[in-house]
C-alpha atoms as a PDB file:
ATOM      1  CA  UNK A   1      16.352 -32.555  -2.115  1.00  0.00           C
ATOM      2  CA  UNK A   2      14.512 -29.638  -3.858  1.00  0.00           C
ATOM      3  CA  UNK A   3      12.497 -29.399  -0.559  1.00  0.00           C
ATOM      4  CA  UNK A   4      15.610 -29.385   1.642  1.00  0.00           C
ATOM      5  CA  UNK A   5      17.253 -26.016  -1.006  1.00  0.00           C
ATOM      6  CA  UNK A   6      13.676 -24.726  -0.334  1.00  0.00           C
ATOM      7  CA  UNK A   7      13.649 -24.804   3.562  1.00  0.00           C
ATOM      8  CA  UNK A   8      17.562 -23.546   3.187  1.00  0.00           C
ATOM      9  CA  UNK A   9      16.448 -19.903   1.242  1.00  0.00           C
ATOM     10  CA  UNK A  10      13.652 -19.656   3.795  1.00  0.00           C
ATOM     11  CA  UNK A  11      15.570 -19.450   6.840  1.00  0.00           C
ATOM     12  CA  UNK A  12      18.644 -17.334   4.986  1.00  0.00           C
ATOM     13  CA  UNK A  13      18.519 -13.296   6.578  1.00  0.00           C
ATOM     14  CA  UNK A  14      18.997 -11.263   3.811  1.00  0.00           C
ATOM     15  CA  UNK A  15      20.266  -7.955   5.994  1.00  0.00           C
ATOM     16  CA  UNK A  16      18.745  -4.238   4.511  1.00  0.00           C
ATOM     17  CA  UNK A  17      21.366  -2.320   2.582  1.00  0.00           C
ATOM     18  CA  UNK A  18      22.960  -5.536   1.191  1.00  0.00           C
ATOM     19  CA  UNK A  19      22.773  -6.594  -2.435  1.00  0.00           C
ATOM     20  CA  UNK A  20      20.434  -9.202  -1.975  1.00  0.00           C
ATOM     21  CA  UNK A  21      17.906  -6.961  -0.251  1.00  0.00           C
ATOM     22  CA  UNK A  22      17.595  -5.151  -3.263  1.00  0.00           C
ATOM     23  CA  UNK A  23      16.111  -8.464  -4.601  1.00  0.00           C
ATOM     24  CA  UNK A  24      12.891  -8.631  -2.076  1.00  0.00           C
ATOM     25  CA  UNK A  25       9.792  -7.622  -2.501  1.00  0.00           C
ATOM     26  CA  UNK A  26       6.935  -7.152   0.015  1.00  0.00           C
ATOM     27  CA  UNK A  27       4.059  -9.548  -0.831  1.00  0.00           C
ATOM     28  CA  UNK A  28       0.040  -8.454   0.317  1.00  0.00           C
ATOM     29  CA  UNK A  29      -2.014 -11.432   1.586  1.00  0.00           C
ATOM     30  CA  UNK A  30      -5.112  -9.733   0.075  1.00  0.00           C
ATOM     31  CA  UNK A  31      -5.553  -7.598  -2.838  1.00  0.00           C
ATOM     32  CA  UNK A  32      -6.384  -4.022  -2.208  1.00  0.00           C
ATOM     33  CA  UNK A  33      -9.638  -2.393  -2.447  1.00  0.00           C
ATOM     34  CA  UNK A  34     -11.766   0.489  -1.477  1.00  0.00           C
ATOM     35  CA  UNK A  35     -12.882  -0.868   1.781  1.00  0.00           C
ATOM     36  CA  UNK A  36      -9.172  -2.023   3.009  1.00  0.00           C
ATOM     37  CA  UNK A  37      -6.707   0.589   1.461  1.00  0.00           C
ATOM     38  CA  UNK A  38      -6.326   2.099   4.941  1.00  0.00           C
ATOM     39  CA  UNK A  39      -5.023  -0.411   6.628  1.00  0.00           C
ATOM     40  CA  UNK A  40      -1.957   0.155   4.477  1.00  0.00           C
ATOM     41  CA  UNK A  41      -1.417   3.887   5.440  1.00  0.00           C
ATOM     42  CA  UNK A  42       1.848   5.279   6.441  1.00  0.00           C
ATOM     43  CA  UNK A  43       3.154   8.646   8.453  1.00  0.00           C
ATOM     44  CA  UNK A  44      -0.367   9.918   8.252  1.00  0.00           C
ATOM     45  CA  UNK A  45      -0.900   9.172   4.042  1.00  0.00           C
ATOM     46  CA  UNK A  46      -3.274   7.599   2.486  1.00  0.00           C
ATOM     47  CA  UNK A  47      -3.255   5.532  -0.672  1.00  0.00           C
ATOM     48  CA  UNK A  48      -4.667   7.239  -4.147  1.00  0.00           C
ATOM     49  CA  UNK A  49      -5.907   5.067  -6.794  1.00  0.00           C
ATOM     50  CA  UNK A  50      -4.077   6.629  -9.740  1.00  0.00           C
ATOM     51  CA  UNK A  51      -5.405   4.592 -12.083  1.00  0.00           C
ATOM     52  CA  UNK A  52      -7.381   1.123 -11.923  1.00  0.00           C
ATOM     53  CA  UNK A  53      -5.846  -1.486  -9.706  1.00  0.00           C
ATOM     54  CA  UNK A  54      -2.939   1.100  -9.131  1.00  0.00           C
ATOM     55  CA  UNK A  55      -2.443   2.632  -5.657  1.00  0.00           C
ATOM     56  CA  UNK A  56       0.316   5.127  -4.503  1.00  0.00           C
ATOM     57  CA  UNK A  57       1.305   7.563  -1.659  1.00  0.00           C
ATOM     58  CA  UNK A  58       4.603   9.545  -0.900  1.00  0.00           C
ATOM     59  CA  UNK A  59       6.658   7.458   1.750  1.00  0.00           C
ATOM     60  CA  UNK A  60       9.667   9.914   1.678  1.00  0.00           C
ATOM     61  CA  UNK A  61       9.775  13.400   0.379  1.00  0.00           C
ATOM     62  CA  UNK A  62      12.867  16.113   0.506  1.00  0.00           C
ATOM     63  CA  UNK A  63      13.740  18.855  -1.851  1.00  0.00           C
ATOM     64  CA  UNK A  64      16.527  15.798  -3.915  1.00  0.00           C
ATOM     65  CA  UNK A  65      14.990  12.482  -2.962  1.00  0.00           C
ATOM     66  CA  UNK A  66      11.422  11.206  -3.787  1.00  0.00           C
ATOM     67  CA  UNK A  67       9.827   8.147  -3.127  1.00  0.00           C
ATOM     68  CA  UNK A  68       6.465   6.949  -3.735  1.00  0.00           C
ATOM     69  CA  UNK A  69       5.105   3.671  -2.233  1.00  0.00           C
ATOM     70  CA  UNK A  70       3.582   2.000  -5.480  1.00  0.00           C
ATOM     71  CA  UNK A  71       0.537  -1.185  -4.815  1.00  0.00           C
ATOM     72  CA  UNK A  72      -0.434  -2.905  -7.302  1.00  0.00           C
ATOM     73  CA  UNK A  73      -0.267  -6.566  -9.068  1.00  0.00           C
ATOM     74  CA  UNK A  74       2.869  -6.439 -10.424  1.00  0.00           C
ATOM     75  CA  UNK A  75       4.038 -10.464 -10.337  1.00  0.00           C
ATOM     76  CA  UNK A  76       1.001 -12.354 -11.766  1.00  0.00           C
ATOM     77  CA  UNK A  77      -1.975 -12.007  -9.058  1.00  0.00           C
ATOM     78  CA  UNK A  78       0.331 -11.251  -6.237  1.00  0.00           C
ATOM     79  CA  UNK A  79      -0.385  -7.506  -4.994  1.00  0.00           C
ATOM     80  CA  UNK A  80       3.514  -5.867  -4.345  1.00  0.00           C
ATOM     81  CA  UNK A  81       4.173  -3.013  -2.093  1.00  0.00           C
ATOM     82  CA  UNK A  82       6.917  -1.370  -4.628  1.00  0.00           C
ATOM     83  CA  UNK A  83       8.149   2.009  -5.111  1.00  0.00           C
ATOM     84  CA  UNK A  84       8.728   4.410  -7.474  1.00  0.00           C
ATOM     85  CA  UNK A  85      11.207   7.684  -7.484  1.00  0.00           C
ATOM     86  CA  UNK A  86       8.895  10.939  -8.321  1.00  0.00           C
ATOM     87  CA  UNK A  87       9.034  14.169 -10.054  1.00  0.00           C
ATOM     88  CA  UNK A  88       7.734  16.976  -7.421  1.00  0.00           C
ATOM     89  CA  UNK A  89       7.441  20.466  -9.145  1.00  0.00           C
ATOM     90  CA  UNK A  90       6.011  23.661  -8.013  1.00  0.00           C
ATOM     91  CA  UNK A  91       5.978  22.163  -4.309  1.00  0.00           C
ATOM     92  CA  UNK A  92       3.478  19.784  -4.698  1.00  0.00           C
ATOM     93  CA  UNK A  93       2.449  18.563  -8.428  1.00  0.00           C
ATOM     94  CA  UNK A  94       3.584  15.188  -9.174  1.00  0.00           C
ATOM     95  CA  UNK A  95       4.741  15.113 -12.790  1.00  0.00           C
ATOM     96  CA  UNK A  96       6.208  11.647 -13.432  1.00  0.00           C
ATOM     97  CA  UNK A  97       6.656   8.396 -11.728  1.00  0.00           C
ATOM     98  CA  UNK A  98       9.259   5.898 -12.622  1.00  0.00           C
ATOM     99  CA  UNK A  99       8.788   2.231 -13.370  1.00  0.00           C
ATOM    100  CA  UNK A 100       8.342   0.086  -9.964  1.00  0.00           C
ATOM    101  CA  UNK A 101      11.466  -0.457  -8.010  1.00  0.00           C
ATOM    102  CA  UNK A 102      11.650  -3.571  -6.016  1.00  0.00           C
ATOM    103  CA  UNK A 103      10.637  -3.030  -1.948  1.00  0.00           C
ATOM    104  CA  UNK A 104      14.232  -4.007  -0.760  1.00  0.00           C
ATOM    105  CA  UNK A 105      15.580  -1.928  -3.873  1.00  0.00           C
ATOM    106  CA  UNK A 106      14.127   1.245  -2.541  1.00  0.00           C
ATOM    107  CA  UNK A 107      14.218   0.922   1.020  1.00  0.00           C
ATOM    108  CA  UNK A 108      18.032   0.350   0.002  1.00  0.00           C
ATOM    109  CA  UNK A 109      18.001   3.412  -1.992  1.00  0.00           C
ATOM    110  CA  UNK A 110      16.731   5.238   1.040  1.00  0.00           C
ATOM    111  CA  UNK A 111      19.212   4.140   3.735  1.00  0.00           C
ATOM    112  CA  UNK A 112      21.967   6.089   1.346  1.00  0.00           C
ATOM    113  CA  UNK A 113      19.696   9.251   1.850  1.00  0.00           C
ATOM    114  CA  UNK A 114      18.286   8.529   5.594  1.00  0.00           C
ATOM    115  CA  UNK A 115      18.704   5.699   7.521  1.00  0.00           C
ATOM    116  CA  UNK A 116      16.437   6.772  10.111  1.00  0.00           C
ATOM    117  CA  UNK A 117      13.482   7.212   7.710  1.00  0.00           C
ATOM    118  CA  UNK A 118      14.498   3.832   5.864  1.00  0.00           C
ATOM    119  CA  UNK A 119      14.350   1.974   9.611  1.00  0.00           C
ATOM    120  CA  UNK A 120      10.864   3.670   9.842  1.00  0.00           C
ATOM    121  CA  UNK A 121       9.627   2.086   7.112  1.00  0.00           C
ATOM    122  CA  UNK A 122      11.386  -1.475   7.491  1.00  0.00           C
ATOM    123  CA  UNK A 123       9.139  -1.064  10.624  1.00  0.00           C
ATOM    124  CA  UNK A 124       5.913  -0.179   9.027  1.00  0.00           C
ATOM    125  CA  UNK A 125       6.766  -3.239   6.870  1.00  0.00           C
ATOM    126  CA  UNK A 126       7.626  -5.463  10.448  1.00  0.00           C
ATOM    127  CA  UNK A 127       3.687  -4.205  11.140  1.00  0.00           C
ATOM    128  CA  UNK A 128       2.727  -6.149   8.330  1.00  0.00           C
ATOM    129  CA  UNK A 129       3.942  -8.666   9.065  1.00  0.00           C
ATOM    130  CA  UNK A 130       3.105  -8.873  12.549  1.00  0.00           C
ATOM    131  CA  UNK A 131      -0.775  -8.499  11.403  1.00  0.00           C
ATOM    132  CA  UNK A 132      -0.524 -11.281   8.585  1.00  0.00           C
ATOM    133  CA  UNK A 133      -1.263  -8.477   6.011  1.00  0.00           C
ATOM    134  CA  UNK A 134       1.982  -9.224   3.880  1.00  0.00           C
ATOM    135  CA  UNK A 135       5.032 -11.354   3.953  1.00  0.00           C
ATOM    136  CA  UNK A 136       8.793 -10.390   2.521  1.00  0.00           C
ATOM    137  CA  UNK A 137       9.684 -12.508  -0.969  1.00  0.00           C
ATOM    138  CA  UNK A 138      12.952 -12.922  -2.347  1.00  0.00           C
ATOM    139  CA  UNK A 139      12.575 -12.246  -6.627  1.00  0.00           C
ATOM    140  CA  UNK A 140      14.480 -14.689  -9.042  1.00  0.00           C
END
């Protein structure tokens, strides 16, 4: 029976923008190093290792709306693609991160702001996928 509930919440579509999209998070099959952090670029930016095991790089940037992809292991050994609303002052310095945000949770947060950039990166997370480099989790 447990296996039969299991099979159910695989196959369920959870659609972006609703409430339990804001639940998901995007799982890495590997754990990120030095030698494979590019294959996890986006729009031209590269991951920064801001401190050990911690990776992060601006996925959308306007003059009221930051976010920051965040990659790191944030649910026991599984490496998360999260993100993270920033503090830009003075243009370009970086003066605060917040805690991570779940994956659906921000791409949610986005598509209020621009749905165009948060289909963009739905489909950088579809590439992922696509090259077995992560798979889409639902969070208890």
């Amino acid at each position: 029976m447990a296996e039969d509930n299991q099979q159910d919440q695989d196959n369920v579509e959870i659609t972006p923008g609703s409430k339990e999209f804001g639940k998901m998070v995007f799982r890495l099959n590997n754990p990120v190093n030095a030698e494979n952090v590019s294959v996890l670029n986006y729009n031209g930016a590269e991951l920064q290792e801001i401190q050990d095991g911690v990776y992060a790089q601006p996925a959308f940037v306007s003059d009221d709306f930051n976010l920051f992809f965040v990659v790191t292991q944030l649910i026991g050994d599984d490496w998360i693609v999260a993100f993270s609303k920033a503090t830009i002052e003075n243009g370009n310095e970086i003066t605060d991160l917040s805690d991570p945000i779940p994956t659906g949770e921000g791409l949610n947060m986005l598509g209020s702001v621009s749905a165009d950039d948060a289909n963009n990166l739905l489909s950088y997370f579809g590439t992922l996928v696509d090259a077995k480099r992560g798979e889409w989790r639902l969070i208890e």
